[in-house]
Protein backbone atom coordinates (compact mmCIF):
# COMPACT_ATOMS: atom_id res chain seq x y z
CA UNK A 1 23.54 0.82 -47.74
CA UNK A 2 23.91 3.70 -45.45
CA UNK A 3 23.45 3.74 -41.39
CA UNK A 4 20.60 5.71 -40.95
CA UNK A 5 19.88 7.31 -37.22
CA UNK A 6 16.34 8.93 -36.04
CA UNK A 7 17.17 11.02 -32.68
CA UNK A 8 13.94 11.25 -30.92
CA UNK A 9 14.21 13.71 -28.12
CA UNK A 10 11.66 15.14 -25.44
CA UNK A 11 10.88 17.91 -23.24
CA UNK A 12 8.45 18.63 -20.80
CA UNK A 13 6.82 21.60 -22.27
CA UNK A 14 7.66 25.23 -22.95
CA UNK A 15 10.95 26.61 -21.02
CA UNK A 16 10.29 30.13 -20.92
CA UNK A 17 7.25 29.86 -18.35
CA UNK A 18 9.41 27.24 -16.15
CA UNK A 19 12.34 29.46 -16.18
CA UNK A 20 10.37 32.73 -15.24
CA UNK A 21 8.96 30.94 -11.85
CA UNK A 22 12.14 29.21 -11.20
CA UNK A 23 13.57 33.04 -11.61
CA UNK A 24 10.76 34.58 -9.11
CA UNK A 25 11.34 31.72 -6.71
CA UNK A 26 7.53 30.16 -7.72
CA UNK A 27 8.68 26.60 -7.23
CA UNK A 28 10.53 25.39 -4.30
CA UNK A 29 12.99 23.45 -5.97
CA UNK A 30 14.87 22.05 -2.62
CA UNK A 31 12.09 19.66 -2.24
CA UNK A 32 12.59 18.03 -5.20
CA UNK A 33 16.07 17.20 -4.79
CA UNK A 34 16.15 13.85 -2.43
CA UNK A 35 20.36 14.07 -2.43
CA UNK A 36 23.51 15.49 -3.46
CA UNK A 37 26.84 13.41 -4.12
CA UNK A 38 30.65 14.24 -5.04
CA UNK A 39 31.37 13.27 -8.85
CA UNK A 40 33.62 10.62 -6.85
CA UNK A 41 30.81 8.96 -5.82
CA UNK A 42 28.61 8.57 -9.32
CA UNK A 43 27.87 5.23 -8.81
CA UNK A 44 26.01 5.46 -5.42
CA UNK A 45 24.24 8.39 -6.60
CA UNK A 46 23.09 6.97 -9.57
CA UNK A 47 22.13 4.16 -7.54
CA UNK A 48 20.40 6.48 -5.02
CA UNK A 49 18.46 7.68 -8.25
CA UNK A 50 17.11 4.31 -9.21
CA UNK A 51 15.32 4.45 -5.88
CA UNK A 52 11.48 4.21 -6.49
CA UNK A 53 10.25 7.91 -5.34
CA UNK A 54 13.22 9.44 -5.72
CA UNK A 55 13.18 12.42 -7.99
CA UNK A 56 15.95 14.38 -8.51
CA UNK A 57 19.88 13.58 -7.53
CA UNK A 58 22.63 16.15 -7.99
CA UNK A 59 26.12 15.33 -8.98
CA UNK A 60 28.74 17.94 -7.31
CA UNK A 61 31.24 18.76 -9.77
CA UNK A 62 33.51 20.70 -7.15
CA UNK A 63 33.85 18.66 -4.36
């Protein structure tokens, strides 16, 4: 018997188009991003994403 794994993985459709108006500045991004946390704080800011309406969360590496 061997372990066999199936990775089933998404995206949201084709990159190139997102990146070129992320690039021009086509999307306002800031709105989208509800709050930003210190990696010392992971828990409350993955607890802050759980939050219903909530969309995106950023972890800060560097602080």
């Amino acid at each position: 018997m061997v372990d066999e794994i199936t990775l089933i993985g998404s995206r949201c459709g084709p990159f190139i188009p997102a990146l070129e108006l992320l690039a021009t500045g086509k999307v306002d991004i800031q709105s989208l991003i509800h709050a930003h946390y210190p990696l010392s704080q992971a828990l409350e800011a993955f607890e802050k994403a759980k939050t219903k309406g909530v969309l995106k969360v950023l972890l800060e590496m560097n602080s």
